[in-house]
PDB file of N, CA and C in Angstrom:
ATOM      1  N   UNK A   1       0.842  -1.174   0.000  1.00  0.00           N
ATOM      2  CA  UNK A   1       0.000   0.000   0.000  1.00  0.00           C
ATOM      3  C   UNK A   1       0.889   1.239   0.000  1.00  0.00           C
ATOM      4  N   UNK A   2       0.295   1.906  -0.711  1.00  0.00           N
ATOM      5  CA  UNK A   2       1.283   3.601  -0.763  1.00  0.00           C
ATOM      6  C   UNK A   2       0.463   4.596  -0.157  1.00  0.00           C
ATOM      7  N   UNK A   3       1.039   5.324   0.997  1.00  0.00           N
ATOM      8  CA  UNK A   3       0.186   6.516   1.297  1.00  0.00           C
ATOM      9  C   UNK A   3       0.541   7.672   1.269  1.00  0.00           C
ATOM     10  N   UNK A   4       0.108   8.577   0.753  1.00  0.00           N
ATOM     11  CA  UNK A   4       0.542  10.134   0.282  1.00  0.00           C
ATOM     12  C   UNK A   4       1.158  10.360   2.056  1.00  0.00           C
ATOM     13  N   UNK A   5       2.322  11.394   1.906  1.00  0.00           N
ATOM     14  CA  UNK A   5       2.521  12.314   2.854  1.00  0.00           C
ATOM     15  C   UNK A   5       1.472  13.100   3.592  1.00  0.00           C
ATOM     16  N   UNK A   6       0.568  13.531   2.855  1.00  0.00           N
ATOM     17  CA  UNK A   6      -0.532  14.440   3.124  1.00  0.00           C
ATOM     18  C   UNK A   6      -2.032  13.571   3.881  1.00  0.00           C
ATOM     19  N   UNK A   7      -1.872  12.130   3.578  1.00  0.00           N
ATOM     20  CA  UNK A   7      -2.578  11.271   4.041  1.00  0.00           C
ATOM     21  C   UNK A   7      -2.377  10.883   5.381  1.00  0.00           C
ATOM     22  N   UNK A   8      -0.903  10.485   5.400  1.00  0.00           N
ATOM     23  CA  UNK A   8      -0.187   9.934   6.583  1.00  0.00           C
ATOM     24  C   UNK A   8      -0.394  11.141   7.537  1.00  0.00           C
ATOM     25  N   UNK A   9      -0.227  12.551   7.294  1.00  0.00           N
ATOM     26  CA  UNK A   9      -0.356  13.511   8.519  1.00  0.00           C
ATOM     27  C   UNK A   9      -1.791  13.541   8.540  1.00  0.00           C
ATOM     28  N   UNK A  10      -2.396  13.320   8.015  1.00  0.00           N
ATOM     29  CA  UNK A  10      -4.145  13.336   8.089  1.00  0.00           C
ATOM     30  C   UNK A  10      -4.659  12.042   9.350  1.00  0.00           C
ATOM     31  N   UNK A  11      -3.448  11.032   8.567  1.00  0.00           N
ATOM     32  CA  UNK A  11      -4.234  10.036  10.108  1.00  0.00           C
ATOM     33  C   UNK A  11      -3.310  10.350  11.236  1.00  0.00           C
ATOM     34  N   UNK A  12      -1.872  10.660  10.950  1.00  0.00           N
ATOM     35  CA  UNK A  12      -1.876  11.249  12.382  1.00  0.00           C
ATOM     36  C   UNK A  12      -2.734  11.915  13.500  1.00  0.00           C
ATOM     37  N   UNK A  13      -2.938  12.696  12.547  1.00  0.00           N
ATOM     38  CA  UNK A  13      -4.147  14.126  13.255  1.00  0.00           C
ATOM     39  C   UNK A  13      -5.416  13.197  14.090  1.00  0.00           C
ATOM     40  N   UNK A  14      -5.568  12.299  12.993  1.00  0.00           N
ATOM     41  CA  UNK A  14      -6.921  11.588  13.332  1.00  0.00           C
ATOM     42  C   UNK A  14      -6.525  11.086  14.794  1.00  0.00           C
ATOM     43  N   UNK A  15      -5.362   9.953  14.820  1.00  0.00           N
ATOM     44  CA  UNK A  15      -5.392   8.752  15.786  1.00  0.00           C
ATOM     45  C   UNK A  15      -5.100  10.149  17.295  1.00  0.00           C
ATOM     46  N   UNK A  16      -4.669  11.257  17.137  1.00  0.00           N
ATOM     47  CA  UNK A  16      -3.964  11.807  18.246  1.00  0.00           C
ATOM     48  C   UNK A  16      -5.569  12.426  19.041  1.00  0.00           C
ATOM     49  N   UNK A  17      -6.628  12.751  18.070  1.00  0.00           N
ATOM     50  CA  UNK A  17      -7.619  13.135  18.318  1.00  0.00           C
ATOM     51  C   UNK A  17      -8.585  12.412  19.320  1.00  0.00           C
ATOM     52  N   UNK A  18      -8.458  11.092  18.696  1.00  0.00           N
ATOM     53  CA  UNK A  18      -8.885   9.662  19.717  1.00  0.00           C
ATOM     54  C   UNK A  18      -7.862   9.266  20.893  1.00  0.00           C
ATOM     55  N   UNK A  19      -7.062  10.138  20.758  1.00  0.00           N
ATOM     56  CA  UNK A  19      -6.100   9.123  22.296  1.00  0.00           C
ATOM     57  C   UNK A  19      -5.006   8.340  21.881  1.00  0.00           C
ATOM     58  N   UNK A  20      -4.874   8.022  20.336  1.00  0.00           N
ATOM     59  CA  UNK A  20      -3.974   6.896  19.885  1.00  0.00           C
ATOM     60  C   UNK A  20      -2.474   7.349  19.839  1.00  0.00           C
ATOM     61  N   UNK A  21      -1.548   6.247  20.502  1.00  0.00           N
ATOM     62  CA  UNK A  21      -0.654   6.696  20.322  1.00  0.00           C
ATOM     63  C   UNK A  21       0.376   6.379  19.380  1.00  0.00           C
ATOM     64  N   UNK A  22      -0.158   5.386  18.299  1.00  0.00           N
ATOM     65  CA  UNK A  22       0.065   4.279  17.419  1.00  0.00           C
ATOM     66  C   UNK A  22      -0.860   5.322  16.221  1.00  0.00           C
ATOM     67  N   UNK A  23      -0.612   5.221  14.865  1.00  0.00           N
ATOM     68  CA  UNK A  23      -1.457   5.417  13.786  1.00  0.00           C
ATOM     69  C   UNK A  23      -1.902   4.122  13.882  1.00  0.00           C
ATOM     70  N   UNK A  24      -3.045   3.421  14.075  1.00  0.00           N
ATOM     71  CA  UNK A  24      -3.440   2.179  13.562  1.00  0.00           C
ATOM     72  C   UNK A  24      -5.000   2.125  13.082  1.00  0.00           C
ATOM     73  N   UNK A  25      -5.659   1.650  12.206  1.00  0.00           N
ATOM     74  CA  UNK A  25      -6.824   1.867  11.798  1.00  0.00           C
ATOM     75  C   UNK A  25      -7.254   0.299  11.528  1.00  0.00           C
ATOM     76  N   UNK A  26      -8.688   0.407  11.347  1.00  0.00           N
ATOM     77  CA  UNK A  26      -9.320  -1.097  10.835  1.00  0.00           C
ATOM     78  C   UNK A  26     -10.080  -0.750   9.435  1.00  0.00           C
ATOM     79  N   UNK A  27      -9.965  -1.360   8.321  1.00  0.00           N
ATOM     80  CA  UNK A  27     -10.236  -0.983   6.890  1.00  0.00           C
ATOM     81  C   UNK A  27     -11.524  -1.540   7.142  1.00  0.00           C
ATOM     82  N   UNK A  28     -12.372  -0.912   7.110  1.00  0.00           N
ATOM     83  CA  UNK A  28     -14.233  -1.731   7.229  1.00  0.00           C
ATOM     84  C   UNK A  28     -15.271  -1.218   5.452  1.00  0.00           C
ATOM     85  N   UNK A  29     -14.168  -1.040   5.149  1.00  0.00           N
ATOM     86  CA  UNK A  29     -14.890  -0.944   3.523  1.00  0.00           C
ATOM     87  C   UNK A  29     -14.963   0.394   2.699  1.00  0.00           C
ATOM     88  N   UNK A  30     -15.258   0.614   1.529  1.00  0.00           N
ATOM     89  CA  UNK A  30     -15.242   1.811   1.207  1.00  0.00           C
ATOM     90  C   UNK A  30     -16.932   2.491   0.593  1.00  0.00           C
ATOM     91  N   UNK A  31     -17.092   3.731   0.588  1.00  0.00           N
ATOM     92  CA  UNK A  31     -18.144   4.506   0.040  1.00  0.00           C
ATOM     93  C   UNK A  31     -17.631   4.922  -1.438  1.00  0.00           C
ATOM     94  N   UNK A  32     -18.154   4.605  -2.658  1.00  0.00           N
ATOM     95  CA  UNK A  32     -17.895   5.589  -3.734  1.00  0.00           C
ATOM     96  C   UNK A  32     -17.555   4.444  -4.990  1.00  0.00           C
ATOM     97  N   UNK A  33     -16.866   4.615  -5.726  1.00  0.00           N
ATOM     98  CA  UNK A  33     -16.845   3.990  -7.152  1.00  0.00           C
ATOM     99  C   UNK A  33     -15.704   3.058  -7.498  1.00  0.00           C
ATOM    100  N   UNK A  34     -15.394   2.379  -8.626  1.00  0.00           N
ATOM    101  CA  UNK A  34     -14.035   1.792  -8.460  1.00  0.00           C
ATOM    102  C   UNK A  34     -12.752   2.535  -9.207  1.00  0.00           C
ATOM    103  N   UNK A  35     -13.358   4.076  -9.029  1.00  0.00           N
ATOM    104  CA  UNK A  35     -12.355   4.787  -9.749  1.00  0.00           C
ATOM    105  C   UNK A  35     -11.678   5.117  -8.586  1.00  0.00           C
ATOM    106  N   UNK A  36     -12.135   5.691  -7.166  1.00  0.00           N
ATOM    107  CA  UNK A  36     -11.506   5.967  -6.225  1.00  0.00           C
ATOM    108  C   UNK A  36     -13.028   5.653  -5.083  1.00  0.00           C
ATOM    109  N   UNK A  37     -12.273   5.854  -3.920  1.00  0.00           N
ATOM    110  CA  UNK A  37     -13.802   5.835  -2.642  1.00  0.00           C
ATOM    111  C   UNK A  37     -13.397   6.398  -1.886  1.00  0.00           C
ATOM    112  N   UNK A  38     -13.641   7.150  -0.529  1.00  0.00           N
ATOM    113  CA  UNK A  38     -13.888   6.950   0.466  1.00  0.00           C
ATOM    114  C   UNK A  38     -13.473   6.179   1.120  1.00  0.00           C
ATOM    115  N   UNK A  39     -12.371   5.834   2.049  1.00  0.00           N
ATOM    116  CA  UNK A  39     -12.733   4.679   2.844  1.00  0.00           C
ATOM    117  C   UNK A  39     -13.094   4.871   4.339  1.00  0.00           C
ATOM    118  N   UNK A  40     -13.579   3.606   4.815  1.00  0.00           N
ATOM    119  CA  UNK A  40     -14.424   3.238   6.415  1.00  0.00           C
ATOM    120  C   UNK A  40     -13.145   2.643   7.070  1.00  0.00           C
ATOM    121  N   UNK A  41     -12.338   3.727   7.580  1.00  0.00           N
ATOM    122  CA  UNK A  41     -11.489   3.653   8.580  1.00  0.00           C
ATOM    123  C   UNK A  41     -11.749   3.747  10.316  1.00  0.00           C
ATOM    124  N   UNK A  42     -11.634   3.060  11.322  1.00  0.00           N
ATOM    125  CA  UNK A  42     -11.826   2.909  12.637  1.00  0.00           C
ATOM    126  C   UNK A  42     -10.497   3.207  12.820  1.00  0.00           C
ATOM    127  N   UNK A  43     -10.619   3.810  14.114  1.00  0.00           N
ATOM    128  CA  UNK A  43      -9.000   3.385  14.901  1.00  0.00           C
ATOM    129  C   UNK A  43      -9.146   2.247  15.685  1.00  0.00           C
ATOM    130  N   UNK A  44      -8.079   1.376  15.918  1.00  0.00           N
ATOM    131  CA  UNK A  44      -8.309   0.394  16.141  1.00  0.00           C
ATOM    132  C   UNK A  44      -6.672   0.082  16.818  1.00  0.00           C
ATOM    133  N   UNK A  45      -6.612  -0.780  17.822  1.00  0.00           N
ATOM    134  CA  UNK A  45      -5.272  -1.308  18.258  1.00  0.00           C
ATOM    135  C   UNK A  45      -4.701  -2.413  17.692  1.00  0.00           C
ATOM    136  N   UNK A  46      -5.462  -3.395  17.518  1.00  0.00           N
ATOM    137  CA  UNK A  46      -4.573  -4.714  16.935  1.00  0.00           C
ATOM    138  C   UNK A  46      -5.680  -5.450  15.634  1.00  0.00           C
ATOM    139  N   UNK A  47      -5.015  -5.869  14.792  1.00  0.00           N
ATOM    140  CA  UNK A  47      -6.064  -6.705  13.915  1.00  0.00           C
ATOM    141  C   UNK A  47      -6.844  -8.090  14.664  1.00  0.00           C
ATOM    142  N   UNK A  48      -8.602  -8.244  14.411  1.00  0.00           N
ATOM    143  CA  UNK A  48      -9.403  -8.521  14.598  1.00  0.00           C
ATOM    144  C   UNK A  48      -9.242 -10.135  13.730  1.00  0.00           C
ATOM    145  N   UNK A  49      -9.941 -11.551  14.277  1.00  0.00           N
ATOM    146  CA  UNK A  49      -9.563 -12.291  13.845  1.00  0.00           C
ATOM    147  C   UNK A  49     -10.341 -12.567  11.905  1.00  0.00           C
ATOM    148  N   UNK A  50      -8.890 -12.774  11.305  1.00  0.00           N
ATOM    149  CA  UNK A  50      -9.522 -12.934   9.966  1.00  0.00           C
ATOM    150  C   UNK A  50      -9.143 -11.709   8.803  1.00  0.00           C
ATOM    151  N   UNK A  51      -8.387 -10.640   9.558  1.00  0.00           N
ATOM    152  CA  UNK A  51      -7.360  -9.349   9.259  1.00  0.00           C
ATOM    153  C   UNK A  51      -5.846  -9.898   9.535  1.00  0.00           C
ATOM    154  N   UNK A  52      -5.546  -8.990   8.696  1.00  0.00           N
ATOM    155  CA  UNK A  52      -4.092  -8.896   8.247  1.00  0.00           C
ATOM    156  C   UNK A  52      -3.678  -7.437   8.545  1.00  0.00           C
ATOM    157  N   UNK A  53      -2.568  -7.424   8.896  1.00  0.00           N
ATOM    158  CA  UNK A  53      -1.764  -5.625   9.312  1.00  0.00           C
ATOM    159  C   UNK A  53      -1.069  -5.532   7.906  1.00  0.00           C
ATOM    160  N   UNK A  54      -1.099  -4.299   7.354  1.00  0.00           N
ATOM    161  CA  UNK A  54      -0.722  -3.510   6.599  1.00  0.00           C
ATOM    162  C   UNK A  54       0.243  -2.390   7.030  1.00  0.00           C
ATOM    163  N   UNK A  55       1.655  -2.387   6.677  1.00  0.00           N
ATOM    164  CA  UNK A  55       2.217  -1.421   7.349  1.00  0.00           C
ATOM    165  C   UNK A  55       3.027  -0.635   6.612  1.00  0.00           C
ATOM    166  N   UNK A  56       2.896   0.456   6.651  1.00  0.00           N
ATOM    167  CA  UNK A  56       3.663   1.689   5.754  1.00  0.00           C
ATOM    168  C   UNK A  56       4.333   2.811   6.406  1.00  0.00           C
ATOM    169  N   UNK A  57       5.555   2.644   6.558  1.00  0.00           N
ATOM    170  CA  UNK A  57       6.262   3.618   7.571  1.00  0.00           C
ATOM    171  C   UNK A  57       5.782   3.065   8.980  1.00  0.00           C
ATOM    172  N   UNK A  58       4.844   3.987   9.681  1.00  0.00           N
ATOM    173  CA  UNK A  58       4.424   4.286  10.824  1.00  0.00           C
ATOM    174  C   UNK A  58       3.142   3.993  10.820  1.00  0.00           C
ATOM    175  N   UNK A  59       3.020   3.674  10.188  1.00  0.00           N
ATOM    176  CA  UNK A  59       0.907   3.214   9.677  1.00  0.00           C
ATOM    177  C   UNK A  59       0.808   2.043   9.601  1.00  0.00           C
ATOM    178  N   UNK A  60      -0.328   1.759  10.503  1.00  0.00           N
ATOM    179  CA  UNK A  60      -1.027   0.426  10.434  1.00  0.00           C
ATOM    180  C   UNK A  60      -2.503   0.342  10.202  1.00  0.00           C
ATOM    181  N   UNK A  61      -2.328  -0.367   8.986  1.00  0.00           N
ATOM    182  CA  UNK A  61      -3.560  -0.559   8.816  1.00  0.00           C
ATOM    183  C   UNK A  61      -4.190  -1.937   8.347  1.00  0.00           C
ATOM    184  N   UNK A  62      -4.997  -2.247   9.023  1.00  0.00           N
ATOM    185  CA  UNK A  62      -5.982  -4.085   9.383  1.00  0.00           C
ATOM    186  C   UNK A  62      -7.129  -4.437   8.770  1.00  0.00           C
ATOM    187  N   UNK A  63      -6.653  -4.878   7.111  1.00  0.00           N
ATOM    188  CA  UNK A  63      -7.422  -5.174   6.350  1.00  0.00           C
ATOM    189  C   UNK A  63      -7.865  -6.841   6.466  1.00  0.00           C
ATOM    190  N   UNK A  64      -9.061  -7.327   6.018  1.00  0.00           N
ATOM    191  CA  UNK A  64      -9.639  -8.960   6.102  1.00  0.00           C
ATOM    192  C   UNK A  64      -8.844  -9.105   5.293  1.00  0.00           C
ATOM    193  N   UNK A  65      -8.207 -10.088   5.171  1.00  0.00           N
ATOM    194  CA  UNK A  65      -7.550 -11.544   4.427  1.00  0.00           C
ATOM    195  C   UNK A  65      -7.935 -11.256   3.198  1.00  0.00           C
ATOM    196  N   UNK A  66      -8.990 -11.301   3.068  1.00  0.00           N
ATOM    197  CA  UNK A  66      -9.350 -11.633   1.343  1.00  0.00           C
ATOM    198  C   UNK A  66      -8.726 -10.317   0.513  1.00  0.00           C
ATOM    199  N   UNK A  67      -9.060  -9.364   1.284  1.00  0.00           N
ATOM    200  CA  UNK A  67      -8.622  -8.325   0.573  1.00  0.00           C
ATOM    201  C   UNK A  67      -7.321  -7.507   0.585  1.00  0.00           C
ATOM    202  N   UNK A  68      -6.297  -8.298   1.178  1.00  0.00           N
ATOM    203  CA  UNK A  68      -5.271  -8.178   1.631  1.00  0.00           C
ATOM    204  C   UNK A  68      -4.251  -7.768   0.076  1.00  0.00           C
ATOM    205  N   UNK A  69      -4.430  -8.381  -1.079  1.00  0.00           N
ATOM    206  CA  UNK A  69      -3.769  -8.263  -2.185  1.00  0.00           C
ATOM    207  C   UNK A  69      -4.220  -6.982  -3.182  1.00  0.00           C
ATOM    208  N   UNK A  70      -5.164  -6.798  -2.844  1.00  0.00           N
ATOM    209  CA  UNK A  70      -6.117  -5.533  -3.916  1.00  0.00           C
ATOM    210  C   UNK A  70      -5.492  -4.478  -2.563  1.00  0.00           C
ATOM    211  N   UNK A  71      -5.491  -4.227  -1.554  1.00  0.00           N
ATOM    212  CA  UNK A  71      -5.055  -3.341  -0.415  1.00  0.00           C
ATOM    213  C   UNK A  71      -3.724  -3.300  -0.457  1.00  0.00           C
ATOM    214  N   UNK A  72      -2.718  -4.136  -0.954  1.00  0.00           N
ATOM    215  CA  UNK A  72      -1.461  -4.124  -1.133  1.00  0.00           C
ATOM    216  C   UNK A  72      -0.800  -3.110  -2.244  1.00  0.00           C
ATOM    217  N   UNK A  73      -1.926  -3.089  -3.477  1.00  0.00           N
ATOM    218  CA  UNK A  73      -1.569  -2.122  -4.296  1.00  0.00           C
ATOM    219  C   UNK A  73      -2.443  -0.643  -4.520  1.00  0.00           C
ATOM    220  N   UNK A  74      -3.123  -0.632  -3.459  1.00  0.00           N
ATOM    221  CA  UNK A  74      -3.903   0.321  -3.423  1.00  0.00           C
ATOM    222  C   UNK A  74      -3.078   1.687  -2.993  1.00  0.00           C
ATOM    223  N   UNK A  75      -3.465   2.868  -3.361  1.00  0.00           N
ATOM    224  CA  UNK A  75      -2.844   4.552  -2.709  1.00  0.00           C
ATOM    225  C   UNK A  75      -4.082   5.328  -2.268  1.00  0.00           C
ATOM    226  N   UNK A  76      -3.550   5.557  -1.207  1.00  0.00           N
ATOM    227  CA  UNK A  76      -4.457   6.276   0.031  1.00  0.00           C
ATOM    228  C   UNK A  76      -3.938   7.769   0.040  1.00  0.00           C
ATOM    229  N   UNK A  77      -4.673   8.409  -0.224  1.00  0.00           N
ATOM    230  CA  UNK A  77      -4.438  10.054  -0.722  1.00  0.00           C
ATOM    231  C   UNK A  77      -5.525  10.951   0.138  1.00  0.00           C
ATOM    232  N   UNK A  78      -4.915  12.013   0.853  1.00  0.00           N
ATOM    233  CA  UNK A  78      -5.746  13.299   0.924  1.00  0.00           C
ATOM    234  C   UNK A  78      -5.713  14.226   0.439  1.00  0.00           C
ATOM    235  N   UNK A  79      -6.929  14.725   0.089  1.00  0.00           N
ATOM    236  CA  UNK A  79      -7.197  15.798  -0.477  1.00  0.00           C
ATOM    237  C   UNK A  79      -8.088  17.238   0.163  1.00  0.00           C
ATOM    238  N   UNK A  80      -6.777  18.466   0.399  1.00  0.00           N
ATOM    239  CA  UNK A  80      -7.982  19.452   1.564  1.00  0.00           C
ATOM    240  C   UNK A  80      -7.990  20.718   0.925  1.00  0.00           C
ATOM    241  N   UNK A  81      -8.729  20.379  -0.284  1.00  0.00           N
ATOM    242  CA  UNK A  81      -9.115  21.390  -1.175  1.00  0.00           C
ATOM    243  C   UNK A  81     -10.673  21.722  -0.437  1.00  0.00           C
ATOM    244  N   UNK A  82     -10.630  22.895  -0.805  1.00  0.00           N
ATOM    245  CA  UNK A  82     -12.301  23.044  -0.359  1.00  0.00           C
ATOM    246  C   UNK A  82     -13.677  22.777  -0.742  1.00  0.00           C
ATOM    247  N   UNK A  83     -13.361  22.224  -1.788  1.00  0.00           N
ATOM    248  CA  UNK A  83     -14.747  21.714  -2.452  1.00  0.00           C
ATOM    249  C   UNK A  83     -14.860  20.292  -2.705  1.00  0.00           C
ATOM    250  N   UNK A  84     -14.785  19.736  -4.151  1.00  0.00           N
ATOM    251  CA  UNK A  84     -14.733  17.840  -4.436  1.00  0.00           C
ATOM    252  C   UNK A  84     -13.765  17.466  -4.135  1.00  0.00           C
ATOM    253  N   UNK A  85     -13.516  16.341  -3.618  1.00  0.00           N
ATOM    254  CA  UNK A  85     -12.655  15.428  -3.916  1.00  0.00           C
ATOM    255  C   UNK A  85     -11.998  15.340  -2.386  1.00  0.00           C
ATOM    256  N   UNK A  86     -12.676  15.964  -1.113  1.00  0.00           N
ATOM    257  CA  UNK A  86     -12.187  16.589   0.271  1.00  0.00           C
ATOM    258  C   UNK A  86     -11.981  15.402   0.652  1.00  0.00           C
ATOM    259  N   UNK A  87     -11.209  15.108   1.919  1.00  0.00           N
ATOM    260  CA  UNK A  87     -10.773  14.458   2.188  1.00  0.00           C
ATOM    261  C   UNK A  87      -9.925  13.115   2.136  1.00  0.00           C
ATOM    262  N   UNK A  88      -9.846  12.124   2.533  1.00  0.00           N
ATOM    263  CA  UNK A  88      -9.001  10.666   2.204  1.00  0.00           C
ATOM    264  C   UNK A  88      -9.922  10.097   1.245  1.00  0.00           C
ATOM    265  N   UNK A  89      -9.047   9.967   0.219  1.00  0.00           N
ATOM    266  CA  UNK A  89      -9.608   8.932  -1.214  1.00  0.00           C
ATOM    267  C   UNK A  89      -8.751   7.714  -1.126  1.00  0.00           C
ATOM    268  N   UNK A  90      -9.001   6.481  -1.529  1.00  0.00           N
ATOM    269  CA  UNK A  90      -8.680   4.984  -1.701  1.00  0.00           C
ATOM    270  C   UNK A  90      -8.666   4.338  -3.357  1.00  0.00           C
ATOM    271  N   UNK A  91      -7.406   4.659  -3.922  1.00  0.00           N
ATOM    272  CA  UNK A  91      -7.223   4.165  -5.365  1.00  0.00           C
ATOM    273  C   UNK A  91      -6.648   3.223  -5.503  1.00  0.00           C
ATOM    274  N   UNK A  92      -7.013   2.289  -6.544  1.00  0.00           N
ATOM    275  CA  UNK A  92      -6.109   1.156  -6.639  1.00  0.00           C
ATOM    276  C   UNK A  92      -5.934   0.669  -8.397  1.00  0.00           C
ATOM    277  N   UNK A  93      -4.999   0.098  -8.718  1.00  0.00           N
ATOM    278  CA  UNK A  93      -4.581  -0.723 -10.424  1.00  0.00           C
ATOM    279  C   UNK A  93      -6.156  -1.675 -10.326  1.00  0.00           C
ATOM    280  N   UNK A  94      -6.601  -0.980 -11.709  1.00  0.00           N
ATOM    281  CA  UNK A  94      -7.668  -2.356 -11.555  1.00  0.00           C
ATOM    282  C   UNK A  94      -7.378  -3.667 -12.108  1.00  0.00           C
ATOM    283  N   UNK A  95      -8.046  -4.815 -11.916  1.00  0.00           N
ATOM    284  CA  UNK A  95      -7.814  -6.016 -11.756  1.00  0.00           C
ATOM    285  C   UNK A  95      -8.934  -6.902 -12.340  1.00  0.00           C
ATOM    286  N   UNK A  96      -8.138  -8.329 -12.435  1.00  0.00           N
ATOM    287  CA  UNK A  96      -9.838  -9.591 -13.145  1.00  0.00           C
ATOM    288  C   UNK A  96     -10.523  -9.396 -11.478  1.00  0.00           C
ATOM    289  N   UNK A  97      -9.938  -9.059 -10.268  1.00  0.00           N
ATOM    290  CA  UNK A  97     -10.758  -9.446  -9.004  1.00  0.00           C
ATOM    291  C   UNK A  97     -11.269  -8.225  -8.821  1.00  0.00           C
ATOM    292  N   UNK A  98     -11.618  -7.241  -9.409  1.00  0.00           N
ATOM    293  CA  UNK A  98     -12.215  -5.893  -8.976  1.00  0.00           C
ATOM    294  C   UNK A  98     -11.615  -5.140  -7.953  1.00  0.00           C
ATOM    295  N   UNK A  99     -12.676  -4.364  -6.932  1.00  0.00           N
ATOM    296  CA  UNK A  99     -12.029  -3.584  -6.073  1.00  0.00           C
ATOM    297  C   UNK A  99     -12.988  -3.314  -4.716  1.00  0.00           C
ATOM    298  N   UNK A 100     -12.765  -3.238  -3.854  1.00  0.00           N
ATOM    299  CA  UNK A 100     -14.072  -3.225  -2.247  1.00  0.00           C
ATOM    300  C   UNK A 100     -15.472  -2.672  -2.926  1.00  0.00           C
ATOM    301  N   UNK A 101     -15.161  -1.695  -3.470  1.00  0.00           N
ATOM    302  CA  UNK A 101     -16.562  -0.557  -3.640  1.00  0.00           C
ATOM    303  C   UNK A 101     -17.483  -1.640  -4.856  1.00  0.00           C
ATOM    304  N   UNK A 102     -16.692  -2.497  -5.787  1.00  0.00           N
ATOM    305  CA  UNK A 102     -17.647  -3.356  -6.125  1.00  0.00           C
ATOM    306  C   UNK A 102     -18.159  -4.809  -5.957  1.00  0.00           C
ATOM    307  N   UNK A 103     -17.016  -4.724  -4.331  1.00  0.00           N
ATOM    308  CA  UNK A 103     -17.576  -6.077  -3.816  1.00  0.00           C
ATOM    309  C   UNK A 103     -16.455  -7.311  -4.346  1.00  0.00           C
ATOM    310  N   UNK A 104     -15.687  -6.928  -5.515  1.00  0.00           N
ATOM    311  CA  UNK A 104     -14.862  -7.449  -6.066  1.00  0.00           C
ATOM    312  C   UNK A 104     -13.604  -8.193  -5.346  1.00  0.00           C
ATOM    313  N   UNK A 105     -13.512  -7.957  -4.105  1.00  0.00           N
ATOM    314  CA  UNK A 105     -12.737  -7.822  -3.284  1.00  0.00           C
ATOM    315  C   UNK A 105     -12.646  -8.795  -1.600  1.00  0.00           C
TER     316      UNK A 105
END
């Protein structure tokens, strides 16, 4: 997984907001299309049984098993423009196995 600079200080911000002293999140799916989404990030301490840890720098993030390979090549980007496209987007190479937002995954 690749995560923008601008992403990575975004979940900083996030986990310090909750108490965390770890960046760590739980991937619970995404909102939006298979061009990019949204994703359903939790903070979370350790992966849940049937997740896998994802780790990038200082980031952890605890995707299910199945989707462990489509999440491997995926880029996690923020965006804090003021209008479309606001906040953390979830892109990935598409594939014969699709991508979360179509279930593909």
């Amino acid at each position: 997984m690749r995560i923008t600079d601008s992403a990575r200080e975004r979940l900083r911000s996030l986990s310090q907001r909750v108490g965390q002293a770890e960046v760590c999140f739980r991937f619970e799916g995404v909102v939006g299309t298979c061009r990019a989404s949204v994703p359903l990030l939790k903070p979370a301490v350790s992966p849940a049984p049937g997740e896998v840890e994802l780790v990038v720098e200082d980031v952890r993030i605890f995707v299910p098993e199945g989707q462990r390979e489509m999440m491997e090549s995926a880029t996690l980007d923020y965006d804090s423009s003021p209008l479309f496209g606001r906040g953390l987007n979830l892109t990935w190479p598409h594939g014969v196995r699709g991508c979360p937002a179509c279930g593909g995954g």
